[in-house]
Every structure is written in C-alpha cells, then in structure tokens.
Protein backbone atom coordinates (compact mmCIF):
# COMPACT_ATOMS: atom_id res chain seq x y z
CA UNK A 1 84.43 225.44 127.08
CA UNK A 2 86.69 225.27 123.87
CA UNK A 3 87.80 221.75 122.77
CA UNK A 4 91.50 221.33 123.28
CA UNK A 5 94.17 218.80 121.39
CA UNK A 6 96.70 216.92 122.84
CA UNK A 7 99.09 214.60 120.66
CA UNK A 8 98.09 211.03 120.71
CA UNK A 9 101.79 208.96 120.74
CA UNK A 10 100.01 205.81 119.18
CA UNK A 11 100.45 205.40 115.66
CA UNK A 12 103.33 208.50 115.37
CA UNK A 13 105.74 206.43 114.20
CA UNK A 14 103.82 205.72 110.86
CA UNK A 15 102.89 209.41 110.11
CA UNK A 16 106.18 210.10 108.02
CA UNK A 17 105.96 206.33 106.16
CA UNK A 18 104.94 206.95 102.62
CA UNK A 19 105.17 203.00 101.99
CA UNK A 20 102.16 202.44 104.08
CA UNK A 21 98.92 202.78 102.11
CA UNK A 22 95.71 204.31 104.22
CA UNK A 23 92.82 201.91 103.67
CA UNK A 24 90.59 204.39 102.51
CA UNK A 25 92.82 204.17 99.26
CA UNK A 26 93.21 200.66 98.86
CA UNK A 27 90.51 199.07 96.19
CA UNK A 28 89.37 195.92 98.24
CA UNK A 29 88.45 198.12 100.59
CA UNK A 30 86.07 200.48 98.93
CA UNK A 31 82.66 198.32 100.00
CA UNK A 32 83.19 199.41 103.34
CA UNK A 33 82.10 203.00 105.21
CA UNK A 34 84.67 203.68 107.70
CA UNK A 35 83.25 204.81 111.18
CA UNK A 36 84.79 207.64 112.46
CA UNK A 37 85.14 208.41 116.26
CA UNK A 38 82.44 209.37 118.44
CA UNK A 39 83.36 211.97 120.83
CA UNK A 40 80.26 213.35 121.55
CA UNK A 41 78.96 216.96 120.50
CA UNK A 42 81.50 218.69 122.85
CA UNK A 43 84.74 216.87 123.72
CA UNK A 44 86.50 218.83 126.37
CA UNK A 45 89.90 217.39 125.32
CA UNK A 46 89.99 216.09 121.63
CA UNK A 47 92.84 213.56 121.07
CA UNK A 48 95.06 214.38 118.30
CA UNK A 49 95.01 211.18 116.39
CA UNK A 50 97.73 210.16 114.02
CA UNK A 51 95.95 210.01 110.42
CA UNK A 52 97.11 206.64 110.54
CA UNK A 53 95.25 205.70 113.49
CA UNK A 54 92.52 207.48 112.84
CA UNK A 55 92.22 205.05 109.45
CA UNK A 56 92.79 201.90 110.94
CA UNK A 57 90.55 202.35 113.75
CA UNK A 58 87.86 204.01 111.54
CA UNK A 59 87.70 200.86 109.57
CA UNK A 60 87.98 198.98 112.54
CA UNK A 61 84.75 199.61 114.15
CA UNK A 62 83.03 199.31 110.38
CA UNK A 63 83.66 195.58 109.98
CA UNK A 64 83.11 195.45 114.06
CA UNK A 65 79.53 196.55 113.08
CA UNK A 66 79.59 194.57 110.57
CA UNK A 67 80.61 191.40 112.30
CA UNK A 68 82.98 190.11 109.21
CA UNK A 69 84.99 187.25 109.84
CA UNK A 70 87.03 187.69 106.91
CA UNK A 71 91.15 187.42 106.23
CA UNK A 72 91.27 191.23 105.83
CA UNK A 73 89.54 191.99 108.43
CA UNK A 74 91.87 189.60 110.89
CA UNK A 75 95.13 191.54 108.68
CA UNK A 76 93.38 194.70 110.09
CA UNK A 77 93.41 193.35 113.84
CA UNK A 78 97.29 193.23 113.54
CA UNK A 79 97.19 196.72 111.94
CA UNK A 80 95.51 197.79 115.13
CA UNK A 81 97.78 195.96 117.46
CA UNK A 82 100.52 197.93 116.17
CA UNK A 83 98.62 200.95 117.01
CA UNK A 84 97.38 200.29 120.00
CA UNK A 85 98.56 196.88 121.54
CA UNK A 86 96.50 197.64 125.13
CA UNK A 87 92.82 197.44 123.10
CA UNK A 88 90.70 194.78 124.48
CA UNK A 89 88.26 195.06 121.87
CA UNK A 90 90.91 194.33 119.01
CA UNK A 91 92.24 191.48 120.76
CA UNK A 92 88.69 189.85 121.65
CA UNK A 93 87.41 190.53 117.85
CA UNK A 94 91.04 188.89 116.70
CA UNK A 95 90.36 185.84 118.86
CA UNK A 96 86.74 185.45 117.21
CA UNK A 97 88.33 185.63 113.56
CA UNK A 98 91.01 183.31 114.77
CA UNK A 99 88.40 180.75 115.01
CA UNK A 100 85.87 181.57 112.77
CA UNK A 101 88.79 181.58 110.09
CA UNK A 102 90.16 177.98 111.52
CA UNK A 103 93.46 179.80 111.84
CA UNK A 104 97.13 178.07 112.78
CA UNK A 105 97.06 178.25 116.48
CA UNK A 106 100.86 177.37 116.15
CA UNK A 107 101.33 180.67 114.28
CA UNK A 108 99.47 182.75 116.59
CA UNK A 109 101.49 181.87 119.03
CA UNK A 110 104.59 182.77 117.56
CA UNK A 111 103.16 186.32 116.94
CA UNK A 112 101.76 186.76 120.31
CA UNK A 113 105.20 185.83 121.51
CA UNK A 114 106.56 188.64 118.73
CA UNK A 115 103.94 191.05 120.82
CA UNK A 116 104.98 190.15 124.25
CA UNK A 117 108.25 190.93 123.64
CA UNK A 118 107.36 194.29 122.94
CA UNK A 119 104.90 194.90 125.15
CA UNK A 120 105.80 192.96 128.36
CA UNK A 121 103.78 194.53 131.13
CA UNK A 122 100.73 194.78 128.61
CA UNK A 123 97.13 192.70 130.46
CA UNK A 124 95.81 191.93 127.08
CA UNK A 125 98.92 190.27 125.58
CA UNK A 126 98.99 188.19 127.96
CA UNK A 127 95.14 187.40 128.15
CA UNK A 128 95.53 186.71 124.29
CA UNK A 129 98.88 184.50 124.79
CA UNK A 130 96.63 182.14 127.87
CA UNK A 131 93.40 182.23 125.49
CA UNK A 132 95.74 180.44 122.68
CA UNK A 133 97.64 178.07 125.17
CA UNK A 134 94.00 176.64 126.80
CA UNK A 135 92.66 176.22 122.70
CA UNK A 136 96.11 174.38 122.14
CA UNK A 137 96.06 172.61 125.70
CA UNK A 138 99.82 172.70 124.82
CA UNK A 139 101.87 174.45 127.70
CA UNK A 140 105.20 173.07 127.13
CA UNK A 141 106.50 176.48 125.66
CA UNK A 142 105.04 178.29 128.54
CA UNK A 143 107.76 178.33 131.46
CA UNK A 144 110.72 178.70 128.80
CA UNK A 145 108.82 181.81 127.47
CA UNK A 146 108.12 183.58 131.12
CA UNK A 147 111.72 182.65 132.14
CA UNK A 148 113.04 184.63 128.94
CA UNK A 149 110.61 187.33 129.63
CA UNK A 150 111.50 187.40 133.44
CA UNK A 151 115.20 187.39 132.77
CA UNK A 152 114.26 191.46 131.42
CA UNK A 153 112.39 191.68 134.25
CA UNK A 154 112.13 189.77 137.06
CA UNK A 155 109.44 191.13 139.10
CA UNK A 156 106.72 191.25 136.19
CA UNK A 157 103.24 190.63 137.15
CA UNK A 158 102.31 189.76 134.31
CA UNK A 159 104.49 187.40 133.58
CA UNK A 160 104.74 185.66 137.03
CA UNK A 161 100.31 185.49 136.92
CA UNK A 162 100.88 183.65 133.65
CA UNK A 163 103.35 181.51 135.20
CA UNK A 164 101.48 180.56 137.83
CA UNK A 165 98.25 179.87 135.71
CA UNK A 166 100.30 177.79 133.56
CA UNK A 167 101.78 175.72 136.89
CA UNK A 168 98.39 175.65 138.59
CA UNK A 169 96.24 174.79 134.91
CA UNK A 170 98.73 171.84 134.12
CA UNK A 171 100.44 170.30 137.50
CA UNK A 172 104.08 171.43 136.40
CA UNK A 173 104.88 171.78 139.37
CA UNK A 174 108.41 169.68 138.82
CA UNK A 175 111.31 171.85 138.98
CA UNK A 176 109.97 175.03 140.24
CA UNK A 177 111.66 175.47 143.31
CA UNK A 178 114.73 174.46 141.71
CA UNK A 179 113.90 177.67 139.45
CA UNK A 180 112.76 179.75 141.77
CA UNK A 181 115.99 178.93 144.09
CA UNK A 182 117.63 179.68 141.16
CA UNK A 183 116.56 183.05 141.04
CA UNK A 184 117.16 183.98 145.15
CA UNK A 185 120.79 183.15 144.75
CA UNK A 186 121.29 185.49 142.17
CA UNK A 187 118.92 188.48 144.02
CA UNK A 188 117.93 187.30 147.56
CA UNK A 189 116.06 190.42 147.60
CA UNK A 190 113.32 189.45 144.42
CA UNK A 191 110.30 189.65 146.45
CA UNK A 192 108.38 187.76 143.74
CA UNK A 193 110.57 185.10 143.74
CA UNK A 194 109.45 184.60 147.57
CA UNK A 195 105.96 184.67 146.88
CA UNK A 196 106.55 182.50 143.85
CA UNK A 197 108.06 180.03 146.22
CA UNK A 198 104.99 180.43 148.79
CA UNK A 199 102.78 179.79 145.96
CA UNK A 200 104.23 176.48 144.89
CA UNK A 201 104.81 175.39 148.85
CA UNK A 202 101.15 175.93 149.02
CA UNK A 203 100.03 173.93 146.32
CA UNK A 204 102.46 171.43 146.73
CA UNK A 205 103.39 170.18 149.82
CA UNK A 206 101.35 172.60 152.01
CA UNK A 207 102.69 173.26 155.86
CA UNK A 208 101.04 170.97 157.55
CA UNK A 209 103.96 168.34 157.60
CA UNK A 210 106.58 169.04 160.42
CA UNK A 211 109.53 168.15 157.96
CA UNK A 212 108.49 170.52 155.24
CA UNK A 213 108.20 173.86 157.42
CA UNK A 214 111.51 172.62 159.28
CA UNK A 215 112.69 172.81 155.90
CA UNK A 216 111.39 175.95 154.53
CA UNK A 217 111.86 177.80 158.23
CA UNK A 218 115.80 176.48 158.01
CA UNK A 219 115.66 177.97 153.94
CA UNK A 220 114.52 181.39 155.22
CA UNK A 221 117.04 181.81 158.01
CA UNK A 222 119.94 181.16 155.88
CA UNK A 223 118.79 183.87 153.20
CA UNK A 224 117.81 186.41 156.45
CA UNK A 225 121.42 185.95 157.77
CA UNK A 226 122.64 187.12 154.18
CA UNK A 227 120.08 190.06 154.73
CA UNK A 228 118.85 190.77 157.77
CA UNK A 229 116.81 193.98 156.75
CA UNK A 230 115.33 192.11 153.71
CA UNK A 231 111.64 192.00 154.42
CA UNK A 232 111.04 189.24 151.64
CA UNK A 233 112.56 186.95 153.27
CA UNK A 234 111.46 187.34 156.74
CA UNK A 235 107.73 187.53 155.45
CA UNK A 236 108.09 184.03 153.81
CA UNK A 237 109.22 183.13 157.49
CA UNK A 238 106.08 184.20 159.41
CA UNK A 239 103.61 182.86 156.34
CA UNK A 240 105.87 179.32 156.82
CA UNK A 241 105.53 179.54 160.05
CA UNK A 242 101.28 180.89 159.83
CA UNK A 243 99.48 178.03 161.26
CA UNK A 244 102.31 177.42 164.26
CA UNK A 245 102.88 179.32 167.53
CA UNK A 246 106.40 180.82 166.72
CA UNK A 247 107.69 181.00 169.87
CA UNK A 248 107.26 176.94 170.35
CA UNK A 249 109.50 176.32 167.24
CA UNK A 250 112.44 174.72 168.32
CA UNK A 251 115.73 176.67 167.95
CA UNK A 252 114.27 179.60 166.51
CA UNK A 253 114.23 181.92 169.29
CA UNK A 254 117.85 181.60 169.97
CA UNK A 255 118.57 182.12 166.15
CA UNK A 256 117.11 185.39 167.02
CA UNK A 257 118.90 185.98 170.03
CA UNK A 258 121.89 184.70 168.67
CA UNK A 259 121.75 187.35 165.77
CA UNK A 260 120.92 189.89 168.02
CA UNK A 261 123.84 189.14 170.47
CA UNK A 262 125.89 189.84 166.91
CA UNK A 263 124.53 193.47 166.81
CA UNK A 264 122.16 192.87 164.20
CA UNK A 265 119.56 195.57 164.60
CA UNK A 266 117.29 195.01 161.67
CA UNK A 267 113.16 195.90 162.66
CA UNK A 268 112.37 193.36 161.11
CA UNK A 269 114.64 190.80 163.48
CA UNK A 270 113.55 192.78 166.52
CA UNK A 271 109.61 192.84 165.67
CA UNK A 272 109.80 188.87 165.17
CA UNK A 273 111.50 188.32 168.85
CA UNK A 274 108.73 190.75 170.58
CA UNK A 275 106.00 188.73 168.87
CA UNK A 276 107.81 185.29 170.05
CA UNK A 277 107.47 187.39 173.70
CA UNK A 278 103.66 188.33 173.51
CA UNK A 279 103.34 184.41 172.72
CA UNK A 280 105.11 183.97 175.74
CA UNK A 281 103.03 186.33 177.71
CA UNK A 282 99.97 184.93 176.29
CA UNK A 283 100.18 181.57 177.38
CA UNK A 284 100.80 182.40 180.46
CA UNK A 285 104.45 180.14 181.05
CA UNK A 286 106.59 182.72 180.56
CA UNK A 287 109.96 184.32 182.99
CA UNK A 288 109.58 186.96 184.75
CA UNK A 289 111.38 189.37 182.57
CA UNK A 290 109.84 188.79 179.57
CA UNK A 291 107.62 191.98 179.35
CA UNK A 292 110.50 193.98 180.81
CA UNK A 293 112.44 192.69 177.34
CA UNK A 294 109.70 193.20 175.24
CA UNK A 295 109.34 196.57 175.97
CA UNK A 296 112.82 196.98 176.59
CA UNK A 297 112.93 195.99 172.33
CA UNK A 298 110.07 198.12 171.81
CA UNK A 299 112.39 201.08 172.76
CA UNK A 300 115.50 199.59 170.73
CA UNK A 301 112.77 199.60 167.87
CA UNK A 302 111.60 203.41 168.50
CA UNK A 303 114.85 204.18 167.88
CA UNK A 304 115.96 201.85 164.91
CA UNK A 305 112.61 201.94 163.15
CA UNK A 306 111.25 206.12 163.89
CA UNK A 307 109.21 206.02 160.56
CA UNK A 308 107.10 204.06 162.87
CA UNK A 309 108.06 205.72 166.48
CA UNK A 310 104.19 206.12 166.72
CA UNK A 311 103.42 202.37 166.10
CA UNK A 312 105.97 201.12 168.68
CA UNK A 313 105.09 203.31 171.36
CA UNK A 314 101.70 202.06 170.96
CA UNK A 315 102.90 198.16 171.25
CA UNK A 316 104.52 199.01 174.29
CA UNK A 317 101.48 200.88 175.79
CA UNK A 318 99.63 197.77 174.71
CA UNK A 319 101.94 194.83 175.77
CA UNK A 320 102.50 196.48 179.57
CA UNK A 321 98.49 197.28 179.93
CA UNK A 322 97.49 193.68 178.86
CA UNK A 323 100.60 191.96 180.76
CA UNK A 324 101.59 194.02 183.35
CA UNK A 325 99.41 192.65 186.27
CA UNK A 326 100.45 189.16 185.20
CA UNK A 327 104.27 190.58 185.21
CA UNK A 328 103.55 191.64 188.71
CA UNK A 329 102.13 188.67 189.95
C-alpha cells in the first residue's frame, strides 16, 4: 500500500519565518546528531511535518537519548511546547531539567500560566502547572488563576479538576460556596457549578446534619422554580437528599404538588413526585390512590417526555405489577 501525506498543522505557523534559525545551523549545536522520526519501514499515512518541527523534535529525542540536563536543552523544551503543547514527553523531560538545573520555580510558573492561557483545555498544561504548585507548596495564586481561566470558560474540566485539587490539597475551602453561588446567579444552568457545589458540601459539611440538607434542599428549590426543566439543579436535589427517604422530607412533596397545581410540566418535576409515590408504596402507609396517581403521572410523562415513551411505559408496567395487589387490598 503506497504511503500517503497529510499536512501536520503543528509548527505551520513558523514555516514562512526567516528570523527563526533551524538548529541544525546553529554552531553550539553541531556536537549533537539529530534523531529523525521513526515511522517504521512502511508508514501507511506519513505525516507531513513542518521543517520546523521536524528540527526541533529531531534534536529533541537526541539530547532525550542523551539524558542532558543542560540550559539549551531546557530552551529546546519551550521550542517544543510551541510546537506541540499536548507532548507528555516534553513536559516530563522539562520538569527533570527544571530541577536538575535548580531553576526559578516562580518563573515557571509565570510561563506555565503564559501556556494555559493558550492552551486551556490542554491535560499536560495543567499536569505541569500542579507539578510546580506541590514543589512550591504555594497555592495562593491558584483559585485567582482558575477563576480567570473559568471566566472564558466556565465548564472547563480542566480547570475545575485543578480547582478542586488545589481546594482538596490545601483546605481552602473558605469562600467557595460564596464563589460558586456566585457563578449560579449569573447561569443557573452551569452544571459544573452544581457539582462544584456537591463537591465542597461533601468535603465540608457532609449531609448528615439535618440543618445543612434543610439548607441545601431549600437552595435547590429556589433555583428549580427559576428552571424547572434544568436537570442540574434537580440532580443536586436527589444527591442532597441521597442518604434520606424523599418522600419523609417535610414540605417537599407539596412543593411538588404545589408546582404542579401551577402547570409546571417539567419530567424532571414529574419523575421526582412518582419516586416520592413508590416510597409511599414501599413502606406500605400509603392512600389508596397513590398507585392510581403514579401511574396516572406515568402517562402525563409518556406524553411530556416521548424520547423516553419506552422507559415510562415500563415504570408503569412495573409500579402496578409490584403494587397493585397491595392497591387492591
């Protein structure tokens, strides 16, 4: 099969810059053999490497063989960065020459910043960045910087993982909700900012105490009445609400039959008030027309909800075959 080329993007933007010298043609760097590439006899699809990259990386994997720990060799790492800012093995072999070289930490972290910026949703940036803050033990930049980078983009991973290391590695806990509260009232809808707030709950306070997930059940209501069809805020409900029987929270059933009464047709309203009725059913204390209004919302829900028709008529099925007899009785 004949080897094919496709156009490699990193690196284009150097092709046509005359100012920047290959290292094959610079003088300090004549003691070393660059390694080319090793695709193998028959590469199926051959990458069309920039010269530049090709040069770089060539050189590269020379003083990588050669395990130098030298200041040129650490000026190459950024080289390659530029290139190619998703390479693991660049940013591992950088970290060794930071230390080996007794480098400013400080200014490492003012370029890693430099790289974040541009490359936001990149793993290894933000491997680097945590690798620098734990040899510093200094994380009193850390929340400022994922609140700039979150203000681009408030549902990066990336960003909100390094948040959460940086929260979890130093108890910083202080100030966090107020952030993350922050964040709801400008976009009730920011998913991550939920979880976010789940993930500080948990290592906070926890749920166990009575006044904390009155609290955080009375915080999630308000935001569902904004939204009723916003999942986000309805799944923070249930995980508040995780360790409880739902249907034995006080007031919270008629909140839900309150909104309902109101037209509010939202699955997501309607799936929460059938699972407060199988907890009903299940314990065996329940009226008599519970499973008729269970199935009764089952059918509402068939309706409302038809990109799962198939899973609601199968809730019904199941709610009258397990309750039914009891019903009768």
């Amino acid at each position: 099969m004949a080897a094919q080329e496709i156009d490699a993007d990193s690196g284009s933007e150097f092709d046509d810059d005359l100012a920047l010298q290959f290292y094959r043609d610079r003088p300090e760097w004549n003691d070393i053999i660059p390694i080319p590439q090793d695709d193998g006899p028959n590469p199926v699809v051959r990458i069309a490497y920039s010269e530049r990259f090709q040069d770089v990386f060539d050189y590269l994997r020379a003083v990588l063989k050669a395990d130098e720990r030298s200041e040129r060799a650490l000026d190459l790492t950024k080289d390659a960065v530029e290139l190619n800012a998703a390479n693991y093995t660049v940013w591992h072999y950088r970290r060794v020459l930071l230390q080996a070289l007794k480098k400013d930490l400080r200014e490492e972290m003012r370029y890693i910043s430099e790289i974040i910026q541009d490359h936001p949703k990149n793993y290894q940036v933000w491997h680097h960045r945590r690798a620098i803050v734990e040899w510093l033990k200094d994380p009193s930049n850390e929340l400022n910087f994922t609140e700039s980078i979150l203000e681009k983009d408030s549902k990066n991973y990336h960003a909100w993982s390094h948040r959460q290391w940086v929260l979890q590695t130093f108890k910083l806990w202080d100030g966090e909700l107020d952030y993350v509260h922050k964040l709801l009232l400008e976009d009730l809808r920011n998913n991550s900012a939920w979880n976010q707030r789940y993930f500080v709950m948990s290592n906070t306070t926890g749920f166990s105490d009575e006044s904390v997930v009155d609290r955080e059940v009375k915080y999630a209501i308000e935001f569902i009445k904004k939204a009723p069809n916003n999942e986000s805020s309805w799944s923070y409900l249930r995980g508040v609400l995780a360790l409880r029987d739902i249907s034995s929270f006080p007031g919270l059933m008629q909140t839900c039959q309150d909104m309902y009464s109101e037209n509010v047709r939202s699955p997501f309203l309607l799936s929460f008030i059938i699972d407060i009725y199988e907890e009903q059913l299940e314990s065996k204390t329940f009226p008599e027309d519970t499973l008729l209004k269970a199935t009764q919302l089952c059918d509402v829900l068939i309706q409302v909800d038809a990109i799962r028709l198939k899973y609601w008529e199968y809730i019904k099925r199941s709610l009258t075959l397990r309750f039914g007899k009891q019903g009768e009785a």
